[in-house]
N, C-alpha and C. Protein backbone atom coordinates (compact mmCIF):
# COMPACT_ATOMS: atom_id res chain seq x y z
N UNK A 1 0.84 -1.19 0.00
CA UNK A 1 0.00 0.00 0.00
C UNK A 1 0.88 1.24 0.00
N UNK A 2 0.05 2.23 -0.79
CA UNK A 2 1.18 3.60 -1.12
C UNK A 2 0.97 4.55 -0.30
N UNK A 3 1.54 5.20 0.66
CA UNK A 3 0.90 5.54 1.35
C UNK A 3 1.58 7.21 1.28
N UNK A 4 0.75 8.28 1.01
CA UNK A 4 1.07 9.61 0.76
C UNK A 4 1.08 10.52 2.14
N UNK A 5 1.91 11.70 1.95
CA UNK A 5 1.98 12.84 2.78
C UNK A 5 0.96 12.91 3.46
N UNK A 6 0.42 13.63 2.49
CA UNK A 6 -1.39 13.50 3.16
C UNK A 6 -2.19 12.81 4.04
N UNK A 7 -1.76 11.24 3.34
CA UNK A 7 -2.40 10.10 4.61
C UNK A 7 -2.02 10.10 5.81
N UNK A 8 -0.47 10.22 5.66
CA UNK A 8 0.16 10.49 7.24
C UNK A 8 -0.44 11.45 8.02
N UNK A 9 -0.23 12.52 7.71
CA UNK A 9 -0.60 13.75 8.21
C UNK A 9 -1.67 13.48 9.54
N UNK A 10 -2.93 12.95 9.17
CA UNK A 10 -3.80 12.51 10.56
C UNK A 10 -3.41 11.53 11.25
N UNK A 11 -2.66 10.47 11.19
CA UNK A 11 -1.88 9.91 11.28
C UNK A 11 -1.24 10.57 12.62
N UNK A 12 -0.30 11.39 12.23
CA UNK A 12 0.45 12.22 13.23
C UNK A 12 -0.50 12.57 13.94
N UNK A 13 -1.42 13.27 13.79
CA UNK A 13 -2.22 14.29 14.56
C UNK A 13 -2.16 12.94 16.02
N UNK A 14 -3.36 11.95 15.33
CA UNK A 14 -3.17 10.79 16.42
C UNK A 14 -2.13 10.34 17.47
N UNK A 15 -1.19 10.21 16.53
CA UNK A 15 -0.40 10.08 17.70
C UNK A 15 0.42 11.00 18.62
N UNK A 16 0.28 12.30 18.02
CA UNK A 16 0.30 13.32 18.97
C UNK A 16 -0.27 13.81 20.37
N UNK A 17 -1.67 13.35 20.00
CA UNK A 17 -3.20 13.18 21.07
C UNK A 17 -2.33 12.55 21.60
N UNK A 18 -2.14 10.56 20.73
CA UNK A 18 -2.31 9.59 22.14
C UNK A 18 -1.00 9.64 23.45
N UNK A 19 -0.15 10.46 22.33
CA UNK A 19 1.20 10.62 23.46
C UNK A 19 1.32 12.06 24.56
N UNK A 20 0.20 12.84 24.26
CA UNK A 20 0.63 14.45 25.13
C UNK A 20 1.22 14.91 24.62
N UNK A 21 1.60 15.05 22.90
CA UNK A 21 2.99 15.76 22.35
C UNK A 21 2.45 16.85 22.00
N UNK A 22 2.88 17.76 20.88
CA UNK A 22 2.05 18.98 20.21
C UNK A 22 2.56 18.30 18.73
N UNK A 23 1.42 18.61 17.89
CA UNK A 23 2.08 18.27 16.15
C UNK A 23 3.49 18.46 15.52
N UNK A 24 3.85 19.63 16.29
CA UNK A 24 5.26 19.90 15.74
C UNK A 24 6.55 18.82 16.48
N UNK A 25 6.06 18.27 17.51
CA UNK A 25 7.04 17.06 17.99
C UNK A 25 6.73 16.03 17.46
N UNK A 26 5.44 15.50 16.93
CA UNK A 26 5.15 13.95 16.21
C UNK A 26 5.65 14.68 14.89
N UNK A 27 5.37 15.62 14.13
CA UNK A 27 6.33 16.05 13.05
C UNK A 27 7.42 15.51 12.98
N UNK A 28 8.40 15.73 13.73
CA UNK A 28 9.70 15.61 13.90
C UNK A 28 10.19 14.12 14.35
N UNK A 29 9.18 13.29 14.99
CA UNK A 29 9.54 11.62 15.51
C UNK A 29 8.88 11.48 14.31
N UNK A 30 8.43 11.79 13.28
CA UNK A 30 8.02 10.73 12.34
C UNK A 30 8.81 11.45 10.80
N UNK A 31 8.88 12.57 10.75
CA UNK A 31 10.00 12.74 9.58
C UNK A 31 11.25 12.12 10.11
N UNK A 32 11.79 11.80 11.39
CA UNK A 32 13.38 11.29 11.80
C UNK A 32 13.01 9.77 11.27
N UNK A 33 11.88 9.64 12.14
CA UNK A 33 11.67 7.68 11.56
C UNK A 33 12.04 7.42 10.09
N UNK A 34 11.46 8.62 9.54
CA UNK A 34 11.14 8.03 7.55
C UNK A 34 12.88 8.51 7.51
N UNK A 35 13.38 9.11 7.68
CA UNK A 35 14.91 9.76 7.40
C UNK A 35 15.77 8.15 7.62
N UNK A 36 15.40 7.74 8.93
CA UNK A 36 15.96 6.56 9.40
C UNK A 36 16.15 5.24 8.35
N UNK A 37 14.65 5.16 8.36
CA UNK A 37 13.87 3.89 7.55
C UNK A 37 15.13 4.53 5.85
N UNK A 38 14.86 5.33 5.51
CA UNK A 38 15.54 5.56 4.29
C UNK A 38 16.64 5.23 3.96
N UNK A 39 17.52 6.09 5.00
CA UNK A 39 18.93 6.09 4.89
C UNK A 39 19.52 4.50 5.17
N UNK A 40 18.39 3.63 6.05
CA UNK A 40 18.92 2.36 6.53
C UNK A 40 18.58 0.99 5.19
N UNK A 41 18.45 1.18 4.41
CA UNK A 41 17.39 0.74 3.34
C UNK A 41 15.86 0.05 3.78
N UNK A 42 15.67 0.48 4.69
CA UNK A 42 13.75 0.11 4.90
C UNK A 42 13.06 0.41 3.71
N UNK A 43 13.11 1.51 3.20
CA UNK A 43 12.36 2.45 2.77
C UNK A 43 12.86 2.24 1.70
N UNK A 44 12.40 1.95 0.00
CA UNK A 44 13.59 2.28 -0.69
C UNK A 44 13.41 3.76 -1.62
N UNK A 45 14.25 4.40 -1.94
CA UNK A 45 14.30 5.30 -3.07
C UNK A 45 13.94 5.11 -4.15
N UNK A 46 12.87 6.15 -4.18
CA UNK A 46 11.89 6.25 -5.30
C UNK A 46 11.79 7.66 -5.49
N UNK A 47 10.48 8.07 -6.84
CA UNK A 47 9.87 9.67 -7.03
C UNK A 47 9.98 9.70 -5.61
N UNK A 48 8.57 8.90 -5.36
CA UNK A 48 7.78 8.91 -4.44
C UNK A 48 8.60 9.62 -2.91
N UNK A 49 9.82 8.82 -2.68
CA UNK A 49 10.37 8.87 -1.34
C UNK A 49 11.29 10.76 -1.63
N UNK A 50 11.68 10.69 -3.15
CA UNK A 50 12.05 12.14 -3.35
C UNK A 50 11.07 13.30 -2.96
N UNK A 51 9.88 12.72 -3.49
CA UNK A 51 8.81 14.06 -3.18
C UNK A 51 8.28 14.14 -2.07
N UNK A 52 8.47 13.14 -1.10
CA UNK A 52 8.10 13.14 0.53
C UNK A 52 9.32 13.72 1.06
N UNK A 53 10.41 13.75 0.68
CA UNK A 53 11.77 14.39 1.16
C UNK A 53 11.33 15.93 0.90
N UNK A 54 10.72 16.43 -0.18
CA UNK A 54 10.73 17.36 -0.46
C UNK A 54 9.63 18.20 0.03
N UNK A 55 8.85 17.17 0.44
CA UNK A 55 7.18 17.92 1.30
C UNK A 55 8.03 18.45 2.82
N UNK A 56 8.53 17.13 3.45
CA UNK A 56 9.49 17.57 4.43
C UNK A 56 9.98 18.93 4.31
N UNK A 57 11.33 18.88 3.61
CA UNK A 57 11.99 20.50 3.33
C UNK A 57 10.89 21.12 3.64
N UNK A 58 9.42 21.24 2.47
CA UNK A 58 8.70 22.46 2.72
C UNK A 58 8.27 22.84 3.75
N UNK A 59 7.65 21.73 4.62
CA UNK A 59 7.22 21.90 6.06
C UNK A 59 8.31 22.62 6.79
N UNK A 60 9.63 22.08 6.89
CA UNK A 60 10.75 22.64 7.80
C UNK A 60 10.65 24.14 7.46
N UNK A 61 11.14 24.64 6.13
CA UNK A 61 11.09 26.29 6.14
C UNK A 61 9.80 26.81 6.50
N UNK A 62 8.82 26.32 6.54
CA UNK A 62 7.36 26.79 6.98
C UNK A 62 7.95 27.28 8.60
N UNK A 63 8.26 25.80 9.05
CA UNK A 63 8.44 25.80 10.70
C UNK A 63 9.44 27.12 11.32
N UNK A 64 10.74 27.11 10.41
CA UNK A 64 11.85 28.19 10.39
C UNK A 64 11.28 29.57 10.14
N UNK A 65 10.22 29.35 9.68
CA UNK A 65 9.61 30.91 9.40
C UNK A 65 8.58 31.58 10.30
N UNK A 66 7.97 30.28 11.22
CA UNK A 66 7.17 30.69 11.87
C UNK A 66 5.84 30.31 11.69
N UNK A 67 5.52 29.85 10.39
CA UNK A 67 4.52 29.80 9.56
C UNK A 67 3.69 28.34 9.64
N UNK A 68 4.20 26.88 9.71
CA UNK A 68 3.95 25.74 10.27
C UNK A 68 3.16 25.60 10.80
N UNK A 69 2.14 24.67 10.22
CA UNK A 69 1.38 23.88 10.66
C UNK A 69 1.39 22.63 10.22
């Protein structure tokens, strides 16, 4: 199953709730996981894993700017 940016996204929210975190910390435990999974070959390199790298980036300068959600 393919599973997109998007899908995650509530995803996080959830496990943000179920842990007491705020979005911007399950942000960050779950872009490190996919970074992990990648770099370790879990994950393999694809478009796909390029343009989730690249949704990442966008989110981060969002976050650096203030702007993040």
């Amino acid at each position: 199953m393919r599973v997109t940016f998007d899908q995650i996204n509530p995803r996080v929210e959830q496990v943000a709730l179920t842990l007491g975190c705020t979005r911007h910390q399950a942000f960050w435990w779950v872009a490190m996981a996919f970074f992990d999974a990648l770099a370790g070959g879990g994950i393999e390199a694809s478009p796909d894993t390029r343009k989730l790298c690249g949704r990442i980036e966008s989110q981060v300068r969002k976050l650096l700017e203030g702007s993040g959600t």
